[in-house]
C-alpha atoms as a PDB file:
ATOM      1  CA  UNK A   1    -200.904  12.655-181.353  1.00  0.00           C
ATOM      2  CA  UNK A   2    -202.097  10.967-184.832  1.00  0.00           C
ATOM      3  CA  UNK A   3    -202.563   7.198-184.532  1.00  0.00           C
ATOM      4  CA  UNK A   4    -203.215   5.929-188.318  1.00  0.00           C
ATOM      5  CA  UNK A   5    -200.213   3.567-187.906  1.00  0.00           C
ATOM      6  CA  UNK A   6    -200.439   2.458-184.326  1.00  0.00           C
ATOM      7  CA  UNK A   7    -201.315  -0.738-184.326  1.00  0.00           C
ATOM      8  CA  UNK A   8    -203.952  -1.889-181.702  1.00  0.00           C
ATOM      9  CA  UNK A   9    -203.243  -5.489-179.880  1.00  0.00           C
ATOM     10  CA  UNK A  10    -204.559  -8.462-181.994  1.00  0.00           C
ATOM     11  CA  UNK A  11    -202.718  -6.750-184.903  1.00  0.00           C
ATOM     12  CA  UNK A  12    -205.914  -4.252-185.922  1.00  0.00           C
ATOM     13  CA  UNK A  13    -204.893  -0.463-187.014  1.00  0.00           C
ATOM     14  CA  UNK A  14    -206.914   2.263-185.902  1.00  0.00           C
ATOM     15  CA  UNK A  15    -208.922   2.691-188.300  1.00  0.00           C
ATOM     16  CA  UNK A  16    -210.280  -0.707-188.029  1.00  0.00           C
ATOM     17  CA  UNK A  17    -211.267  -0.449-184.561  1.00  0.00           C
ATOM     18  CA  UNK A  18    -214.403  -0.084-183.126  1.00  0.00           C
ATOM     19  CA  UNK A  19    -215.936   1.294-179.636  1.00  0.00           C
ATOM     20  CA  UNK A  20    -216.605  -2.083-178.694  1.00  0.00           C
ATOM     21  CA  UNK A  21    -212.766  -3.291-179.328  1.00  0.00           C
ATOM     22  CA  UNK A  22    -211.261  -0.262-176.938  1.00  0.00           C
ATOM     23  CA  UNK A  23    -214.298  -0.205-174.191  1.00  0.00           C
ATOM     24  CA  UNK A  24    -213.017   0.170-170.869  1.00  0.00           C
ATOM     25  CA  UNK A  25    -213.507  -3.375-169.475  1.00  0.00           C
ATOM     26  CA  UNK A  26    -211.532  -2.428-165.642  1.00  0.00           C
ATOM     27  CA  UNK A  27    -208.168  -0.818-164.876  1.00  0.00           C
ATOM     28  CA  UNK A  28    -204.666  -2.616-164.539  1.00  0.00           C
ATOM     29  CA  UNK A  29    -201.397  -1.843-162.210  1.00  0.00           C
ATOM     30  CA  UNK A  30    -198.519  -2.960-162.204  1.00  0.00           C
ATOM     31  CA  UNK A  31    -195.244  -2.008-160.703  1.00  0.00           C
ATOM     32  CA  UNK A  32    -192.488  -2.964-162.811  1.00  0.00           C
ATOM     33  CA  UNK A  33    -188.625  -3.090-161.484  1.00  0.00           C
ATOM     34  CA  UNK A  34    -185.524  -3.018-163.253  1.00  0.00           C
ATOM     35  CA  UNK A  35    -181.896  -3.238-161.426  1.00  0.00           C
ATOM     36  CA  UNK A  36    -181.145  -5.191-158.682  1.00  0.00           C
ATOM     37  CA  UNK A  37    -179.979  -4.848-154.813  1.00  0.00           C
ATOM     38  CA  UNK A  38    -179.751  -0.920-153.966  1.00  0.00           C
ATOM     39  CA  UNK A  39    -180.065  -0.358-157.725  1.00  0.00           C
ATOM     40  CA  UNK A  40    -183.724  -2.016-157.686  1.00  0.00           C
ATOM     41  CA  UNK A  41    -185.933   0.959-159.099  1.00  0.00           C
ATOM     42  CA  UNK A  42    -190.288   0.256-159.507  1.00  0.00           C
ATOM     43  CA  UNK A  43    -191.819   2.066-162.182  1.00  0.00           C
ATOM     44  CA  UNK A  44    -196.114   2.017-161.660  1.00  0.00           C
ATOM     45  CA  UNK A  45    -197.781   1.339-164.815  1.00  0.00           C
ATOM     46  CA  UNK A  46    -201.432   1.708-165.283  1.00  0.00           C
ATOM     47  CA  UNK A  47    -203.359  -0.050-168.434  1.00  0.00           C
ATOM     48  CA  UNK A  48    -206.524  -0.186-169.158  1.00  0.00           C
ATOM     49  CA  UNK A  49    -207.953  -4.182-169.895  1.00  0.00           C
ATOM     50  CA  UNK A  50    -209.974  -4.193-173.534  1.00  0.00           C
ATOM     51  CA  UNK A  51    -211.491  -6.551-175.450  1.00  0.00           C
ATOM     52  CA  UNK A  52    -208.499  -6.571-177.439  1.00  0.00           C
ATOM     53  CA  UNK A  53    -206.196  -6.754-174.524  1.00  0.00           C
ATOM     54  CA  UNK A  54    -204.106  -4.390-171.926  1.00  0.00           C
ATOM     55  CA  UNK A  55    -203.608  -0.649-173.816  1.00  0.00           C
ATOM     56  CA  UNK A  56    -201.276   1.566-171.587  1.00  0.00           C
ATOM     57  CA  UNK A  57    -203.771   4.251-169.877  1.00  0.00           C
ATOM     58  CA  UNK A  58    -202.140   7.324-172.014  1.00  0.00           C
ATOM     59  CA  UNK A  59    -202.322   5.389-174.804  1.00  0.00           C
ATOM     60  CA  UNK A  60    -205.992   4.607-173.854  1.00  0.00           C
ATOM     61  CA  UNK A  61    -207.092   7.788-173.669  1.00  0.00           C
ATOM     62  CA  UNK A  62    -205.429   8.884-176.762  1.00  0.00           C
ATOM     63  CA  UNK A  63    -207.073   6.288-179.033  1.00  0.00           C
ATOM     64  CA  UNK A  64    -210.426   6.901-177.807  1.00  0.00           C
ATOM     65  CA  UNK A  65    -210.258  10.805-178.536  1.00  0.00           C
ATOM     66  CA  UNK A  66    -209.196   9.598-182.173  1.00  0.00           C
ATOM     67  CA  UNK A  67    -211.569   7.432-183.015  1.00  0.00           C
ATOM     68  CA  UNK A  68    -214.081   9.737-181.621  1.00  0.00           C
ATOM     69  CA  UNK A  69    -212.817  12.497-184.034  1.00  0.00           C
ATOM     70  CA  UNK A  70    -212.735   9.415-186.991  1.00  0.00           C
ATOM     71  CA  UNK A  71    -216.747   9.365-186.143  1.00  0.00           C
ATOM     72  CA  UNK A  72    -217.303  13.058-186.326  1.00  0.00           C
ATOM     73  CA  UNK A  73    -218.632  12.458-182.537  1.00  0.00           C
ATOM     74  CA  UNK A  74    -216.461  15.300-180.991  1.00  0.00           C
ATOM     75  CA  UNK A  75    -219.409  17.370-179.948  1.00  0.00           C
ATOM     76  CA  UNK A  76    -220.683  14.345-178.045  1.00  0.00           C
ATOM     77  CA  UNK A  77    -217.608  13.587-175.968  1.00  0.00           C
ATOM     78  CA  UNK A  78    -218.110  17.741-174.940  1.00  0.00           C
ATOM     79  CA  UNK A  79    -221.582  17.214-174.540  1.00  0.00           C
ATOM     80  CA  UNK A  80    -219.899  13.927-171.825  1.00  0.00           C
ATOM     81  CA  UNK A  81    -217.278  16.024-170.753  1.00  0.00           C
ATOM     82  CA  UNK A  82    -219.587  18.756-169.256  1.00  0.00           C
ATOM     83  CA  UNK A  83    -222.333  16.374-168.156  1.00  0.00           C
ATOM     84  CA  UNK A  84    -219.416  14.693-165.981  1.00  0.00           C
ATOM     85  CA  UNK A  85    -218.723  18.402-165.065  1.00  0.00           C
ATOM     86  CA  UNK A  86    -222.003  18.680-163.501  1.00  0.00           C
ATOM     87  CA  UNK A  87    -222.471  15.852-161.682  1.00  0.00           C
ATOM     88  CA  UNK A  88    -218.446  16.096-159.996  1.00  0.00           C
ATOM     89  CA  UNK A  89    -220.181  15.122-156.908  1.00  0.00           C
ATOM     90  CA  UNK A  90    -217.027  14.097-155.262  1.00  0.00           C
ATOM     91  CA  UNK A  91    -214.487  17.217-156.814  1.00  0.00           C
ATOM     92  CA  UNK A  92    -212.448  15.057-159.075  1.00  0.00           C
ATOM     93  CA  UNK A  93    -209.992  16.685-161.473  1.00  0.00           C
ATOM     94  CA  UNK A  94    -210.714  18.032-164.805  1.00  0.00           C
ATOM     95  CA  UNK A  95    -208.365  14.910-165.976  1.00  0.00           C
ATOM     96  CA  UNK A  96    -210.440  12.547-163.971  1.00  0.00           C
ATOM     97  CA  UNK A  97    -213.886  14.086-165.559  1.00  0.00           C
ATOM     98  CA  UNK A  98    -212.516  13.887-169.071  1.00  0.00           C
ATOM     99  CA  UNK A  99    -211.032  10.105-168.682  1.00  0.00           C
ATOM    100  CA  UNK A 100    -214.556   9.499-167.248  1.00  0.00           C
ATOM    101  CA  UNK A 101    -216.252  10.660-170.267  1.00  0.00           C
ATOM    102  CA  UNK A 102    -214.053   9.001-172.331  1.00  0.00           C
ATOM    103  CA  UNK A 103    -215.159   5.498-170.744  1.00  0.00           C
ATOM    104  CA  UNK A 104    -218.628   6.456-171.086  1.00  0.00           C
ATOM    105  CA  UNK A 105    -218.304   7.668-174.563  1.00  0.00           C
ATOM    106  CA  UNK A 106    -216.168   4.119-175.693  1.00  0.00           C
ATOM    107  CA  UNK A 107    -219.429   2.222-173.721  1.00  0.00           C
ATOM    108  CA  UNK A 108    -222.007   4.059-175.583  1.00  0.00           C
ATOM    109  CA  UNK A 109    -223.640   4.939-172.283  1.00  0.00           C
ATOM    110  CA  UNK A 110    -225.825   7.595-173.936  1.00  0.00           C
ATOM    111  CA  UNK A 111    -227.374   4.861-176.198  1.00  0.00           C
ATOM    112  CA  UNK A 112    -227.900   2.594-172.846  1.00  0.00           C
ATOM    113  CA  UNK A 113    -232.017   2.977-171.814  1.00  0.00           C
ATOM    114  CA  UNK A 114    -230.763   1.405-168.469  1.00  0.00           C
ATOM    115  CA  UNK A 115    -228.457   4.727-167.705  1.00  0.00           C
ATOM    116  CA  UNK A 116    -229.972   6.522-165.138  1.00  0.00           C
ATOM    117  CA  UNK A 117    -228.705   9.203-167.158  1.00  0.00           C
ATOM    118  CA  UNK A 118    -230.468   8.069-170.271  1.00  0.00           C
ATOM    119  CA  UNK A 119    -233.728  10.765-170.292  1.00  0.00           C
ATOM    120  CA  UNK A 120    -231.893  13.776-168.825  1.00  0.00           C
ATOM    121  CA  UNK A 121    -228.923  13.769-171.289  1.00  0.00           C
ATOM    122  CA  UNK A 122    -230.381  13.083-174.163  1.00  0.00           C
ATOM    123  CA  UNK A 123    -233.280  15.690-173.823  1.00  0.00           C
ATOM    124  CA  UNK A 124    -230.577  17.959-173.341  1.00  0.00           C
ATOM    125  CA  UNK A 125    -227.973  16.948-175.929  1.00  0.00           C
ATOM    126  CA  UNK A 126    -229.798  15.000-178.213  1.00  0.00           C
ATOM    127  CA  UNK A 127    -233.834  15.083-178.076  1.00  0.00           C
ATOM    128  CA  UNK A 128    -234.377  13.254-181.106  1.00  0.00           C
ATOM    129  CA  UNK A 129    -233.250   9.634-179.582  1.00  0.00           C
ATOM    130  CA  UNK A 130    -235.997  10.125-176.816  1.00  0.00           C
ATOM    131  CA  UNK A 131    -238.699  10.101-179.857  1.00  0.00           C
ATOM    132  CA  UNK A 132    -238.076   6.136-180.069  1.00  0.00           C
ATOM    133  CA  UNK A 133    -237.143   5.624-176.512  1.00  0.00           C
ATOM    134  CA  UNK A 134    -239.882   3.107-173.997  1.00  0.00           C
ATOM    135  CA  UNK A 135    -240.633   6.161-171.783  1.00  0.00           C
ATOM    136  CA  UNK A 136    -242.814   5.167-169.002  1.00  0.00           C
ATOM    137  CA  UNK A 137    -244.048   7.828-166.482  1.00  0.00           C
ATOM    138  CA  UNK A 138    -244.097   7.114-161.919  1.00  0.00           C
ATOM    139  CA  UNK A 139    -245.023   8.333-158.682  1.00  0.00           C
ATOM    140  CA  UNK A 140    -242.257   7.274-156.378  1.00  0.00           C
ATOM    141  CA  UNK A 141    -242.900   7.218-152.788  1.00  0.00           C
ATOM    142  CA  UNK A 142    -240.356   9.770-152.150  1.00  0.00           C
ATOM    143  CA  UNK A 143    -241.713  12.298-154.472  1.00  0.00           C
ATOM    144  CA  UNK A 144    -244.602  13.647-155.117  1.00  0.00           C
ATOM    145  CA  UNK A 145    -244.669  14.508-159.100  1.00  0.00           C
ATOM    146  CA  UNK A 146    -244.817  12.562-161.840  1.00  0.00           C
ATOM    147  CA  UNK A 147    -240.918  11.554-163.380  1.00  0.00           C
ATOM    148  CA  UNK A 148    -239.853   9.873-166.855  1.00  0.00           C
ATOM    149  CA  UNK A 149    -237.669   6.663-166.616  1.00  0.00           C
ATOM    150  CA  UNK A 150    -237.254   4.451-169.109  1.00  0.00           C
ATOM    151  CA  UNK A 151    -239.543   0.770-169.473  1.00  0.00           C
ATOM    152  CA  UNK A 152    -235.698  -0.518-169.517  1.00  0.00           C
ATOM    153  CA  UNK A 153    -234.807   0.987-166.195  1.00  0.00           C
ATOM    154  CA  UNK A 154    -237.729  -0.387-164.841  1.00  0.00           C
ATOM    155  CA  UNK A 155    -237.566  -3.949-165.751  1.00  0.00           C
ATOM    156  CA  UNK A 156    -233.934  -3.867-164.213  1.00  0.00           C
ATOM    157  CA  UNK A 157    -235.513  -2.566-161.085  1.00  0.00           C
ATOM    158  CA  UNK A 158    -234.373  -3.964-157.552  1.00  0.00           C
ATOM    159  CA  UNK A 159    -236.412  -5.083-154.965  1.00  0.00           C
ATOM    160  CA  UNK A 160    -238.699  -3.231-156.727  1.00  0.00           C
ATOM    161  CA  UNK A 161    -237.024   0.317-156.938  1.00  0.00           C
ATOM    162  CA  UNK A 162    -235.991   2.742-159.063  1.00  0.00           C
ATOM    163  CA  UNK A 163    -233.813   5.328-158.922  1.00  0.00           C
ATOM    164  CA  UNK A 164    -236.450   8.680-158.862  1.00  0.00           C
ATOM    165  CA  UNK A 165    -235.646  11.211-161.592  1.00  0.00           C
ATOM    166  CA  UNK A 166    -236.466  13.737-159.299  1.00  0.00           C
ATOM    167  CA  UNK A 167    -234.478  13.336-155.740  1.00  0.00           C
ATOM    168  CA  UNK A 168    -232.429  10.321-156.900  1.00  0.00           C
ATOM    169  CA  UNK A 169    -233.093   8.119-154.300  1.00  0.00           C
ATOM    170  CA  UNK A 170    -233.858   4.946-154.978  1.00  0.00           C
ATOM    171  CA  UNK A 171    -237.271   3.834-154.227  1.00  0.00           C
ATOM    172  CA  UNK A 172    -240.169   2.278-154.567  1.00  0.00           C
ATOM    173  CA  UNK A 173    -242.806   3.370-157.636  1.00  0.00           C
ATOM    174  CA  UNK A 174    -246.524   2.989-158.898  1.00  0.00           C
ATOM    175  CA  UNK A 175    -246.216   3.513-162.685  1.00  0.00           C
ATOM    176  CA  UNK A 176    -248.803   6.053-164.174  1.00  0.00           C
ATOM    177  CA  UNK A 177    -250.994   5.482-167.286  1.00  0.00           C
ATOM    178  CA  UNK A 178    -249.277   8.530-169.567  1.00  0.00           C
ATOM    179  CA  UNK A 179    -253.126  10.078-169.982  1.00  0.00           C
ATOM    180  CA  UNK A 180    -252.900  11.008-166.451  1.00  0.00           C
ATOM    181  CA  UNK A 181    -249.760  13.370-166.971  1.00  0.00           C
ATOM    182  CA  UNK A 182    -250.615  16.453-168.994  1.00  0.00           C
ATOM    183  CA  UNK A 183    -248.185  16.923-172.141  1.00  0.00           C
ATOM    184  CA  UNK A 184    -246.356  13.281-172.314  1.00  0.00           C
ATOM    185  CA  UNK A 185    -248.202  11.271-175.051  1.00  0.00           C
ATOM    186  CA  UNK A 186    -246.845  11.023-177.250  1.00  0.00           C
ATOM    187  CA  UNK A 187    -243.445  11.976-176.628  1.00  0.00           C
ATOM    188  CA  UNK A 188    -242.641  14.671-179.860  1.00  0.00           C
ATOM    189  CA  UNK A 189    -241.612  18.048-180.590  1.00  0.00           C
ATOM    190  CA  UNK A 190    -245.333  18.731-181.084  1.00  0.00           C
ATOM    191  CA  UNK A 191    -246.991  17.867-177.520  1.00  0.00           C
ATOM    192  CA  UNK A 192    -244.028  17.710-175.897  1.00  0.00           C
ATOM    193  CA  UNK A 193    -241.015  20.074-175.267  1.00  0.00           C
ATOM    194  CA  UNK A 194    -237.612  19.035-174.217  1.00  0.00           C
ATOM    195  CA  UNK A 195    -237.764  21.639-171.835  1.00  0.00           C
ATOM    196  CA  UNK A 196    -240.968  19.810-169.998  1.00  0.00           C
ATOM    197  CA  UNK A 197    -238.786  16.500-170.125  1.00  0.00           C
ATOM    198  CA  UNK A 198    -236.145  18.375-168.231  1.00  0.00           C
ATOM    199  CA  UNK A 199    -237.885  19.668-165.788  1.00  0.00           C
ATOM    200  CA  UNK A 200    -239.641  16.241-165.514  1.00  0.00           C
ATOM    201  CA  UNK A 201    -236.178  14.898-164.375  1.00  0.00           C
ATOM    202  CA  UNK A 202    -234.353  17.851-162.972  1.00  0.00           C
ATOM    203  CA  UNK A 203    -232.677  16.144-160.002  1.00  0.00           C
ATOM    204  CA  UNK A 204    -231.617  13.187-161.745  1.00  0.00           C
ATOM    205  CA  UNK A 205    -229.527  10.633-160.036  1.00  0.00           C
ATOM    206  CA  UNK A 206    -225.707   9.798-161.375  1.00  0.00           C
ATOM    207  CA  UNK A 207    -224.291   6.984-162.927  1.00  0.00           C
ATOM    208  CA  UNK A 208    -222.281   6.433-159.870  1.00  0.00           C
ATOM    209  CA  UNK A 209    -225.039   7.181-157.063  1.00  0.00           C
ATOM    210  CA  UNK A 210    -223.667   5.996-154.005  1.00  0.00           C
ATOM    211  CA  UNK A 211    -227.325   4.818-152.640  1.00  0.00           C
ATOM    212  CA  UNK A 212    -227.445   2.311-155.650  1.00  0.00           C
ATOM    213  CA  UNK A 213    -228.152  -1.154-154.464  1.00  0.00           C
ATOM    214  CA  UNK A 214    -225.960  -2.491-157.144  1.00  0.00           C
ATOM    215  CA  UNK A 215    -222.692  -1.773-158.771  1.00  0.00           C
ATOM    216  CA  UNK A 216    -222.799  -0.815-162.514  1.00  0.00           C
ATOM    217  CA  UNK A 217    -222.230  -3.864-164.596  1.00  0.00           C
ATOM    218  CA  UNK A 218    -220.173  -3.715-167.952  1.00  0.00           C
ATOM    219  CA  UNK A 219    -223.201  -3.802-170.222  1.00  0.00           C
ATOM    220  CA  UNK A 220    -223.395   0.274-168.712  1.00  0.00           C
END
């Protein structure tokens, strides 16, 4: 479905929206009723709350996807899509997983340093952002080897843990100058392959780890 005339609440068209206008902000239900007596029929309807106000959850979806497209970021919402895939801890559908990615997409998760996520997907999907990123090597106390985190994941630690980029348990950590871990300094095609990076946070935790000793905030 083409939305060039639908106009967005607050009076904006689509292509004068932003991400930040249609971010997912939380969910609304309602149950609406028409009729009356035995004729009294309910009708659920589920919206999603914006900056610019409620969009119908459809709808929602539907605008995201095109102004996605309108930012030539398709490959990057597949690139969510199958990163949601793999971390379907709890067997949701393949609706769920995309309407997941879609909120993560309109939040700009990817571009978030305080996403657990941040290291592991972008070494896979987009290496180049991790060339500017504050990466900051540990030793967490539940494992062993040396992990990358970012200095922003860090300074929003809790009671002094992390969440470890190996097991993705949260825990406490003794940060590591990067001389002592071979191949991480400085962080660049050159002296350091994506493929080290992954490995360096293979067992990354979720965005939705259930150990997390906070709920995710909208910032994420």
């Amino acid at each position: 479905m083409k939305y060039e005339n639908y106009r967005l609440p607050g009076g904006k068209t689509l292509s004068e929206g932003t991400f930040e206008d249609i971010r997912w902000q939380y969910g609304v239900f309602r149950c609406n009723s028409t009729g009356a007596g035995r004729d009294k029929k309910y009708t659920p309807w589920r919206a999603v709350k914006t900056k610019l106000g409620e969009i119908e959850e459809c709808d929602w979806c539907k605008l995201v996807e095109a102004v996605i497209e309108r930012e030539n970021e398709v490959p990057l919402l597949n690139a969510l899509i199958q990163w949601c895939n793999e971390h379907n801890y709890v067997s949701a559908s393949v609706s769920e997983m995309r309407k997941e990615a879609l909120q993560l997409h309109a939040s700009r998760i990817f571009d978030n340093p305080q996403w657990i996520g941040f290291i592991p997907f972008n070494a896979k999907y987009r290496p180049e952002i991790l060339n500017t990123a504050n990466i900051v090597f540990v030793r967490m106390a539940c494992c062993p080897e040396a992990g990358a985190v970012t200095q922003e994941q860090i300074d929003r630690a809790c009671s002094g843990q992390i969440s470890c980029p190996h097991c993705g348990r949260w825990n406490s950590f003794t940060i590591l100058e990067r001389e002592s871990v071979p191949g991480t300094y400085p962080f660049d095609s050159e002296h350091t392959s994506v493929e080290h990076m992954e490995h360096m946070t293979k067992k990354e935790a979720d965005t939705n780890d259930a150990d997390s000793p906070w709920e995710e905030d909208d910032e994420l």
